[in-house]
Protein backbone atom coordinates (compact mmCIF):
# COMPACT_ATOMS: atom_id res chain seq x y z
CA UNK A 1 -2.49 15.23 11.53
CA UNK A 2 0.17 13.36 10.32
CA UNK A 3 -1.02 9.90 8.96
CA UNK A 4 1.65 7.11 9.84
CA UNK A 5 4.81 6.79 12.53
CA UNK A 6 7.67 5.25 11.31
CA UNK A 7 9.49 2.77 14.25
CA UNK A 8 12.81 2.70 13.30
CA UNK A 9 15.11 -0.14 14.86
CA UNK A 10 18.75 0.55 15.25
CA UNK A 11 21.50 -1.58 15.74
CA UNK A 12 22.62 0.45 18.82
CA UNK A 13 21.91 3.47 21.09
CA UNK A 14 21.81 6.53 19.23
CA UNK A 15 25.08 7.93 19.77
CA UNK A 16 26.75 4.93 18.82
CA UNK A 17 24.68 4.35 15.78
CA UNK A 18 26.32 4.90 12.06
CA UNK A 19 23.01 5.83 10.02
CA UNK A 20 22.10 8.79 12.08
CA UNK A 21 22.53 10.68 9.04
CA UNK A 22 20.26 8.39 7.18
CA UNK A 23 17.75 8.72 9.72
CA UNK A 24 17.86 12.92 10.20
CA UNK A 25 17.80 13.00 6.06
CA UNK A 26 14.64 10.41 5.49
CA UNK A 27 13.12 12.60 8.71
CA UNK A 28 13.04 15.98 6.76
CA UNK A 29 11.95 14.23 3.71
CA UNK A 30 8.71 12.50 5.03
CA UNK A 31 8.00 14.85 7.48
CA UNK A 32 4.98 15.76 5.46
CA UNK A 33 3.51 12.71 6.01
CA UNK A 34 5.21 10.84 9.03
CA UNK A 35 6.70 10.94 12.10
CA UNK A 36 9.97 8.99 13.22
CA UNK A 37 10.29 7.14 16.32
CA UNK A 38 13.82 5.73 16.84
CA UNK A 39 13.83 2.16 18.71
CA UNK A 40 17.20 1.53 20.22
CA UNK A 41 18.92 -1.47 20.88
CA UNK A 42 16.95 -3.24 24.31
CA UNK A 43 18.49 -3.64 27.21
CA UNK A 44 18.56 -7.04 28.71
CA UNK A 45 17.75 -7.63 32.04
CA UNK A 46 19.79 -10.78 32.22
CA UNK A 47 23.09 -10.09 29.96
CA UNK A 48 23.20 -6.46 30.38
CA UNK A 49 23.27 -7.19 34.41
CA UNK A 50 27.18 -8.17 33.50
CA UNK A 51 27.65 -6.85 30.55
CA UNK A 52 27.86 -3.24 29.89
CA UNK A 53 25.98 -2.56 33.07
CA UNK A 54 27.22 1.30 33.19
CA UNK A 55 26.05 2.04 29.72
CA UNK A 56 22.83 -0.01 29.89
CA UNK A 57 21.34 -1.07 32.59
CA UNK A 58 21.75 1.99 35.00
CA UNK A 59 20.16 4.42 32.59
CA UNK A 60 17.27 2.14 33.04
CA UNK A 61 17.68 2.14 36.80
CA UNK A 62 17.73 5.94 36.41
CA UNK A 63 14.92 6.13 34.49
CA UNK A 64 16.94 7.87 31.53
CA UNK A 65 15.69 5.28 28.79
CA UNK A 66 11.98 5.94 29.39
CA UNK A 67 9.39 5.63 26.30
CA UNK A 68 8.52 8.17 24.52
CA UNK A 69 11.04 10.49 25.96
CA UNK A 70 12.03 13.46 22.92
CA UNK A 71 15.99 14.13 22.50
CA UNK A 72 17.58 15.66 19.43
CA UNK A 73 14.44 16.23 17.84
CA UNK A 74 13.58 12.66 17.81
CA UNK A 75 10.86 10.74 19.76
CA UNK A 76 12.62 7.39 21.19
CA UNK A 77 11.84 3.75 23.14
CA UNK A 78 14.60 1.65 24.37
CA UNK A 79 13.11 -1.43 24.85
CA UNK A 80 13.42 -3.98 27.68
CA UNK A 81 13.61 -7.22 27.32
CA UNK A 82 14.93 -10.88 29.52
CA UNK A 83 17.23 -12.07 27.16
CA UNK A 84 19.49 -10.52 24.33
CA UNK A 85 19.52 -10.43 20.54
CA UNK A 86 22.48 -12.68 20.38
CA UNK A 87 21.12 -15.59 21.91
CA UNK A 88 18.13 -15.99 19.78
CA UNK A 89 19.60 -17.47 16.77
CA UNK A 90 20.70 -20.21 19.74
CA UNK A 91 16.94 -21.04 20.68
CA UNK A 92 14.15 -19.77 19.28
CA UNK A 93 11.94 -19.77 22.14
CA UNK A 94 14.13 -17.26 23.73
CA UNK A 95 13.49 -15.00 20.35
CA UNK A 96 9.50 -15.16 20.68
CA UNK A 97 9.72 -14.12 24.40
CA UNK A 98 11.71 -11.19 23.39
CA UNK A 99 9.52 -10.06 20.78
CA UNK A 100 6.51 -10.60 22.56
CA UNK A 101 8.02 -8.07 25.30
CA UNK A 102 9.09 -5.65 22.40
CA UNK A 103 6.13 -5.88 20.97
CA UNK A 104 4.14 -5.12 24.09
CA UNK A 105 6.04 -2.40 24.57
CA UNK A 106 6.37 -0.82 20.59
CA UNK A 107 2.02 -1.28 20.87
CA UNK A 108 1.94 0.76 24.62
CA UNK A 109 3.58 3.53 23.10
CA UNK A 110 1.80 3.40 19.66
CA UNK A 111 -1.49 3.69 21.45
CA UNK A 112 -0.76 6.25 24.11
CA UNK A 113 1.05 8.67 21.32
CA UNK A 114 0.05 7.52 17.91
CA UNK A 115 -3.33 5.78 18.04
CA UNK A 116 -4.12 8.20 14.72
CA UNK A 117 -1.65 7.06 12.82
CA UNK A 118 -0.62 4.25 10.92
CA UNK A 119 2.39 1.78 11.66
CA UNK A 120 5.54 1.12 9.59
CA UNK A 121 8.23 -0.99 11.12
CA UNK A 122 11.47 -0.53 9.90
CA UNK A 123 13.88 -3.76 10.90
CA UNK A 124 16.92 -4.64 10.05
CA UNK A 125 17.99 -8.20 10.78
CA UNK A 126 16.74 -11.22 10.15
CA UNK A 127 15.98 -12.44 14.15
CA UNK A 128 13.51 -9.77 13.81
CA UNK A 129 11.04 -11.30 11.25
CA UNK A 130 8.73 -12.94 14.19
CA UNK A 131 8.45 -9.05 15.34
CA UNK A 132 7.11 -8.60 11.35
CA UNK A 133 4.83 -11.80 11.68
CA UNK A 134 3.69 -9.67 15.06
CA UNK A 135 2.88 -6.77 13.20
CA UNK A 136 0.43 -8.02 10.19
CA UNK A 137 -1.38 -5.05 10.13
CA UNK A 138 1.87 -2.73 9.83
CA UNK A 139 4.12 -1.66 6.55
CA UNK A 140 7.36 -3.45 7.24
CA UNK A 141 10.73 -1.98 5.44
CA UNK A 142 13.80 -3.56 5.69
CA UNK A 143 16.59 -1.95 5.54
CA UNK A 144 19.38 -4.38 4.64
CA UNK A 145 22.66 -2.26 5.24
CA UNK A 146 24.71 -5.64 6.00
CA UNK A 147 24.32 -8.42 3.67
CA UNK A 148 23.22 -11.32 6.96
CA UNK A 149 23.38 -14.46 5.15
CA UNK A 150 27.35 -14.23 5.41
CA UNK A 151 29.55 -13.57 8.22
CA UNK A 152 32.77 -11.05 7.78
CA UNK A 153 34.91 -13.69 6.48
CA UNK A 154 32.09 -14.64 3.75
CA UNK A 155 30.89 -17.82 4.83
CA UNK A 156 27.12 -18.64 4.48
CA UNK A 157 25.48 -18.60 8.25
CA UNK A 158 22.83 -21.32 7.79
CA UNK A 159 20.56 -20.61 10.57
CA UNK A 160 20.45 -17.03 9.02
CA UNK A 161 19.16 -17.88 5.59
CA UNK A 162 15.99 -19.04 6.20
CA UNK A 163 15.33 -16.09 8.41
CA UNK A 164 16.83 -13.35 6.08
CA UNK A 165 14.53 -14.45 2.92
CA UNK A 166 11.31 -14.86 5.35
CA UNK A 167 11.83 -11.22 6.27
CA UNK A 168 12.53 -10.25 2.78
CA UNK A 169 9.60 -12.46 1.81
CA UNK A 170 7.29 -10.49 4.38
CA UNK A 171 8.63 -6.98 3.97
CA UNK A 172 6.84 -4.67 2.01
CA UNK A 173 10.04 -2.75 1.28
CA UNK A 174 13.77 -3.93 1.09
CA UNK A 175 16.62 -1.49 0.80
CA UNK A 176 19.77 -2.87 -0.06
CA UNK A 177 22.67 -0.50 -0.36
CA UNK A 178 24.29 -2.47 -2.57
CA UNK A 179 23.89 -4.28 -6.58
CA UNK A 180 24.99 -7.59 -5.17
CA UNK A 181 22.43 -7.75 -2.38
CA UNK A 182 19.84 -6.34 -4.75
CA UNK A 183 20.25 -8.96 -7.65
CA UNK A 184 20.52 -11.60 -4.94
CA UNK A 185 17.08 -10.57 -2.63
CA UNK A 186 15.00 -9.69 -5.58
CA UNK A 187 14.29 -13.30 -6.23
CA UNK A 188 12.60 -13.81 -3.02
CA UNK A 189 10.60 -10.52 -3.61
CA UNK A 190 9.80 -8.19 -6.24
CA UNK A 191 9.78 -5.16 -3.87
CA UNK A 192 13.78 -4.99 -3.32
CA UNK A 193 15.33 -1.53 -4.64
CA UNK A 194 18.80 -0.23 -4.22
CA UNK A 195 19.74 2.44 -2.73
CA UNK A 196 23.17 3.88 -2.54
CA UNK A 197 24.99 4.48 0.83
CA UNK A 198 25.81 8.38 0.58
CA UNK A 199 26.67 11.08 3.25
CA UNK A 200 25.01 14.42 4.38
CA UNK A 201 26.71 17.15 2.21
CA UNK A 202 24.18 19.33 4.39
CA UNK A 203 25.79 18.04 7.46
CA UNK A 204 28.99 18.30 6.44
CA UNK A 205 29.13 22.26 5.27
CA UNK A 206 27.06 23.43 8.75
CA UNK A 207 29.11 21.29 11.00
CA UNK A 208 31.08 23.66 13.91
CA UNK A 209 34.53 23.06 13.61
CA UNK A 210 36.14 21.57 16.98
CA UNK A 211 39.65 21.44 17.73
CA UNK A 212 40.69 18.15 17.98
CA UNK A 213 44.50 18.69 18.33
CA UNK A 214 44.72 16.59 21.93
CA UNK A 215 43.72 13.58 20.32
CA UNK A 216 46.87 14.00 17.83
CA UNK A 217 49.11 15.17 20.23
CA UNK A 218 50.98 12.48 21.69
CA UNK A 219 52.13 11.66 17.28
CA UNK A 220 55.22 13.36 15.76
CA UNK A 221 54.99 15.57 12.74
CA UNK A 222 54.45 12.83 10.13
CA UNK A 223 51.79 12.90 7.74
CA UNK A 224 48.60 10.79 8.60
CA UNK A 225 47.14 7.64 6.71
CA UNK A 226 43.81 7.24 8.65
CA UNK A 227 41.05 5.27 9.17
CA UNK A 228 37.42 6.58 10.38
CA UNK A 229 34.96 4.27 11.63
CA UNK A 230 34.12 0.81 13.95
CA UNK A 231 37.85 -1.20 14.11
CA UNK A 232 36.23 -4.97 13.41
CA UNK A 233 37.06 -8.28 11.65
CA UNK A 234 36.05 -7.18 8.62
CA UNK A 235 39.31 -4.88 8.23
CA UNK A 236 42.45 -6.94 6.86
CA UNK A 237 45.08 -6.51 9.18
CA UNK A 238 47.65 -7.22 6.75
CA UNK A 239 47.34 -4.03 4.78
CA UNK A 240 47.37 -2.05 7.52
CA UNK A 241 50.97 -3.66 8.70
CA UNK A 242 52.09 -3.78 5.01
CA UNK A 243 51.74 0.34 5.22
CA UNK A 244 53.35 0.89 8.73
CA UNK A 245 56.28 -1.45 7.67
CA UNK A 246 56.68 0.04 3.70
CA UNK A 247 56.06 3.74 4.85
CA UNK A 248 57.82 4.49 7.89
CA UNK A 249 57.67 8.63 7.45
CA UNK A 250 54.14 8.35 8.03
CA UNK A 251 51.50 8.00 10.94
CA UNK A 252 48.45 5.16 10.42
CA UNK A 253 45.87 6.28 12.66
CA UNK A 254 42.41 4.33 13.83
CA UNK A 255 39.84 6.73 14.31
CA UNK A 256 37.35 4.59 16.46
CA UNK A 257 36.11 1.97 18.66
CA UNK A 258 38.24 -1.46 18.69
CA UNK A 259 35.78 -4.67 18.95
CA UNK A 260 37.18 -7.14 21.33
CA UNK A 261 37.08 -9.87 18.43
CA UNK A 262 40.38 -7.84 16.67
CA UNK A 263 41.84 -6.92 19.96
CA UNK A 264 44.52 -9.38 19.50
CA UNK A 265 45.66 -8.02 15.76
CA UNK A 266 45.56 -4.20 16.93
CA UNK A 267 47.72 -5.21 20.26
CA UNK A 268 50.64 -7.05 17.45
CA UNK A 269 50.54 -3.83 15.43
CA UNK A 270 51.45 -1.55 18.31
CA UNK A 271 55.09 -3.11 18.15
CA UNK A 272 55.30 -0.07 15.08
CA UNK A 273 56.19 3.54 16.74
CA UNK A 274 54.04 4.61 13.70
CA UNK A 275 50.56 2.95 14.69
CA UNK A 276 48.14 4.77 16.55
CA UNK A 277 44.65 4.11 17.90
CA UNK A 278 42.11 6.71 18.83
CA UNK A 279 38.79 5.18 19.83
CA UNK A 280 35.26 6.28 19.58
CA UNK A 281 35.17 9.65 19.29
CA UNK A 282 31.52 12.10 19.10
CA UNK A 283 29.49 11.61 15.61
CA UNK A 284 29.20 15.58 15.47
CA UNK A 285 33.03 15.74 15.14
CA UNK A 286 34.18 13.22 12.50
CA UNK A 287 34.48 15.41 10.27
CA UNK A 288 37.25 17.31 12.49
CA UNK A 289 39.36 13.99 12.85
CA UNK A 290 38.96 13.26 8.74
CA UNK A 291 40.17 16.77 8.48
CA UNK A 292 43.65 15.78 10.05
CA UNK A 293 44.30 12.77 7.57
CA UNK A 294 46.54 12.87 4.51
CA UNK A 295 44.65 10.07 2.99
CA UNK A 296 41.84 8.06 4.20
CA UNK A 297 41.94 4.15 4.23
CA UNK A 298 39.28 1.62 4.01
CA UNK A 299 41.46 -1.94 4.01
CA UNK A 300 38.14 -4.14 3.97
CA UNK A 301 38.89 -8.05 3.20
CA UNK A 302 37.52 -8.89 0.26
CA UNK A 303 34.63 -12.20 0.22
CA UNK A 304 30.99 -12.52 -0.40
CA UNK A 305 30.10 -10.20 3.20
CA UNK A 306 32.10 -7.23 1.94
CA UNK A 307 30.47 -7.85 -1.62
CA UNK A 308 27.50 -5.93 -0.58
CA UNK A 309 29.14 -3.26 1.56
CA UNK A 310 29.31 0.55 0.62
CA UNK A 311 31.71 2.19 3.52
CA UNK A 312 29.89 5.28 4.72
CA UNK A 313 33.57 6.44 5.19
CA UNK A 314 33.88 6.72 1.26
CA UNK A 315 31.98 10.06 0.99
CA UNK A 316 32.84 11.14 4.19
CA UNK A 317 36.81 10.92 3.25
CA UNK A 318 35.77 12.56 -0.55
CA UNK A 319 33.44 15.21 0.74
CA UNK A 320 36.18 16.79 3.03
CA UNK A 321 38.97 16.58 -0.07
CA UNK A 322 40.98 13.91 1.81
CA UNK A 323 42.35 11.24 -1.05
CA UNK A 324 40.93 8.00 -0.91
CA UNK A 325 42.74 4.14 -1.02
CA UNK A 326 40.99 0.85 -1.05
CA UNK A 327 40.59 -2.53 -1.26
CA UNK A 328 38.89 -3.37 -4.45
CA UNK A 329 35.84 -3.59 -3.06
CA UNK A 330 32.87 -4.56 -5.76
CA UNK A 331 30.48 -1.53 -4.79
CA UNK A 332 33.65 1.21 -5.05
CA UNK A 333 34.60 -0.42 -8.52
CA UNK A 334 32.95 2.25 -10.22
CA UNK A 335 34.93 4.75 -8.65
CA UNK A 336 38.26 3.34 -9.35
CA UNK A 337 39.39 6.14 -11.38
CA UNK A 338 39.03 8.47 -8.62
CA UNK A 339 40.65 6.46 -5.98
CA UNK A 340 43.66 4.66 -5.14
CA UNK A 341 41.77 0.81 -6.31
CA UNK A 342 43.99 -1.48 -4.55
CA UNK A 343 43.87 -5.67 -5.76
CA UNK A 344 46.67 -6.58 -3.17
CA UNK A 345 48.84 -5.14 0.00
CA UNK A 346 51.86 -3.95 -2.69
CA UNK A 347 49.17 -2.05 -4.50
CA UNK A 348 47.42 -0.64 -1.44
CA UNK A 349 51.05 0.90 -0.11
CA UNK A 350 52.00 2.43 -3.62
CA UNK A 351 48.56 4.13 -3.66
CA UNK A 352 49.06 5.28 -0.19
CA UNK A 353 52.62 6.55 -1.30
CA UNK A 354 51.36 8.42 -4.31
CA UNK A 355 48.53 10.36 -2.64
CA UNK A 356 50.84 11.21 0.42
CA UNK A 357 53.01 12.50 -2.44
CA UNK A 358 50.57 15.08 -3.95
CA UNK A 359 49.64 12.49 -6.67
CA UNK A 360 45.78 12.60 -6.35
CA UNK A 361 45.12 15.94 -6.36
CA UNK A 362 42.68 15.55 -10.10
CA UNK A 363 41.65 12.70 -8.17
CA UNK A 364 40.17 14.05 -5.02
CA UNK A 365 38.98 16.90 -6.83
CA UNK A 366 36.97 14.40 -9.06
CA UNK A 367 35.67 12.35 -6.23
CA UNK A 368 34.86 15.58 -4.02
CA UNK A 369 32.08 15.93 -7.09
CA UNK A 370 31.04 12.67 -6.60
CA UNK A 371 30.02 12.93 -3.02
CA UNK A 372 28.05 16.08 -3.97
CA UNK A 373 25.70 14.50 -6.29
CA UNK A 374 25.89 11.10 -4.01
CA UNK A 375 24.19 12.68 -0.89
CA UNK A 376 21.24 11.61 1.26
CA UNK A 377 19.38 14.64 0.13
CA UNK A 378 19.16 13.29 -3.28
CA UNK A 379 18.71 9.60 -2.89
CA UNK A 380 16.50 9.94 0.07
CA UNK A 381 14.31 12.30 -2.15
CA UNK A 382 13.92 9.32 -4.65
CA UNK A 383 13.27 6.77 -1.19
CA UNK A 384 10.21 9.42 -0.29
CA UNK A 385 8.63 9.03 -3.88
CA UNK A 386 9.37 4.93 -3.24
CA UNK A 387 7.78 4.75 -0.06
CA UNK A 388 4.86 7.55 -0.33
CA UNK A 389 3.66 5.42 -3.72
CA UNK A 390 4.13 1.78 -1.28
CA UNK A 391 2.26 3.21 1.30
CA UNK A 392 -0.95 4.80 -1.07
CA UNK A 393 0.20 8.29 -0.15
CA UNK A 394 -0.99 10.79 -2.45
């Protein structure tokens, strides 16, 4: 009998969600000892009446979200709750209903399936430290993957702080994936570790190859600058036109879902016959789409938000040979050597430029070897020893 069940929140539904391969890693390493159960985003019967109301509320109306249900391997609970996530930080009243309901519902399922076992929450926000105040009796690990006391542009959100250091303060475990967040946190407790964002190299050299050619085949012939992952307000635009202006003979493709708050700045850049936008496309076939690029782009803004972030995307582009160009982002600093390290736009095109030309190739070759001994099977072997010596596992 395995001794503790790990409650996992995510930030979205499952398919949607970017640390699935966090998640299926850290499940074969503690599987000795624990078993995952993967708590999606709620649904709210008040906003997601309106909003979203095909992908939200009429799974629930078709009894397709029910607790406990097993899919992929994984045991899940999609929450329901009256209002939504984004209106707690407005009144706080509306945050303790919430929780109560989640927490009604996270304790249902923990008795009917797990009444053995020991509880670990594993949160990720700071709205969610009444749902740790709930849960006294439980291991809580927070696992900070967004630094939430800044917004994209890097200005302090106030009503955040308090909040983000409370949960910190009540967490048994923070994991920060990046040296910025780590220095910063550890002051408010002594059990903050980092933990590098990585990629599964296992993943990566089982995947099934899928042709992905209709996606590609309304572009011409040129040679593709793209960009994998969420299209939000953390991306600055201007590099982005500064290529499709500079470089003409090549194609600068988004590979993923546009958020409506940069709807505006991807609608001016379609005025370029060389800009293309792709959408969300499946989490099992990224790898196909990164597989199609010439170079892979991550043209993050650079302010105190983007400080503590470590693009997923970075491995993903070096495990699959594709050469990489930045923004000088603090956490890719050490890997400057093996990437195009951009300080401004002029920069960011002339690296572009150069790896289009063939002028990387000691470069991706370098920075293939650093995704290799940067995966989740490694670092999530040194998380197990972390968390089975936090929890008293012997």
């Amino acid at each position: 009998m395995k001794r503790y069940v790990n409650f996992i929140f995510i930030s979205s539904d499952w398919l949607h969600y970017h640390r699935r391969e966090f998640i299926k890693t850290l499940s074969e390493k503690i599987n000795s000892w624990g078993e995952i159960v993967i708590v999606e985003a709620p649904v709210s019967l008040s906003v997601n009446l309106f909003v979203k109301f095909k992908n939200r509320f009429l799974p629930l109306i078709k009894g397709e979200l029910k607790s406990g249900r097993v899919e992929n391997g994984f045991v899940f609970i999609t929450p329901v709750i009256l209002f939504h996530r984004k209106l707690w930080g407005i009144l706080k009243l509306l945050n303790r209903i919430d929780t109560f309901l989640i927490k009604l519902q996270i304790r249902n399922l923990f008795k009917n399936k797990y009444r053995d076992h020991k509880l670990v929450l594993w949160l990720y926000e700071p709205e969610q430290y009444l749902l740790a105040e709930s849960f006294r009796n439980a291991n809580i690990i927070y696992d900070y993957y967004d630094d939430h006391e800044f917004d994209f542009n890097g200005n302090p959100i106030e009503n955040k702080i308090y909040k983000n250091r409370s949960l910190v303060s009540l967490s048994d475990l923070t994991i920060c994936l990046s040296k910025f967040s780590t220095e910063r946190l550890s002051k408010y407790n002594e059990n903050v570790i980092f933990l590098k964002n990585s990629c599964s190299t296992k993943s990566y050299h089982s995947y099934k190859k899928t042709n992905v050619d209709e996606y590609y085949s309304g572009l011409n012939d040129k040679k593709i600058i793209g960009y994998l992952g969420t299209v939000r307000n953390w991306i600055d635009f201007t590099y982005i036109e500064e290529v499709l202006i500079k470089i003409r003979n090549a194609n600068v493709v988004l590979v993923g879902p546009v958020l409506k708050n940069v709807e505006n700045e991807v609608e001016k850049l379609r005025i370029y016959n060389n800009f293309f936008t792709i959408g969300f496309v499946h989490p099992d076939h990224i790898y196909d789409h990164i597989r199609k690029f010439d170079v892979g782009i991550i043209p993050f803004k650079i302010n105190n938000f983007t400080k503590s972030v470590f693009p997923n995307k970075f491995f993903e582009y070096a495990i699959s040979s594709v050469p990489v160009v930045s923004s000088s982002l603090p956490e890719l600093e050490e890997y400057k050597n093996s990437i195009g390290f951009a300080g401004n736009e002029s920069e960011f095109v002339d690296f572009c430029r150069k790896a289009l030309e063939g002028e990387f190739k000691e470069k991706i070759t370098s920075n293939k070897f650093n995704a290799e001994q940067n995966s989740w099977d490694k670092n999530l072997s040194d998380l197990n020893i972390i968390l089975k010596k936090k929890l008293g596992i012997e």
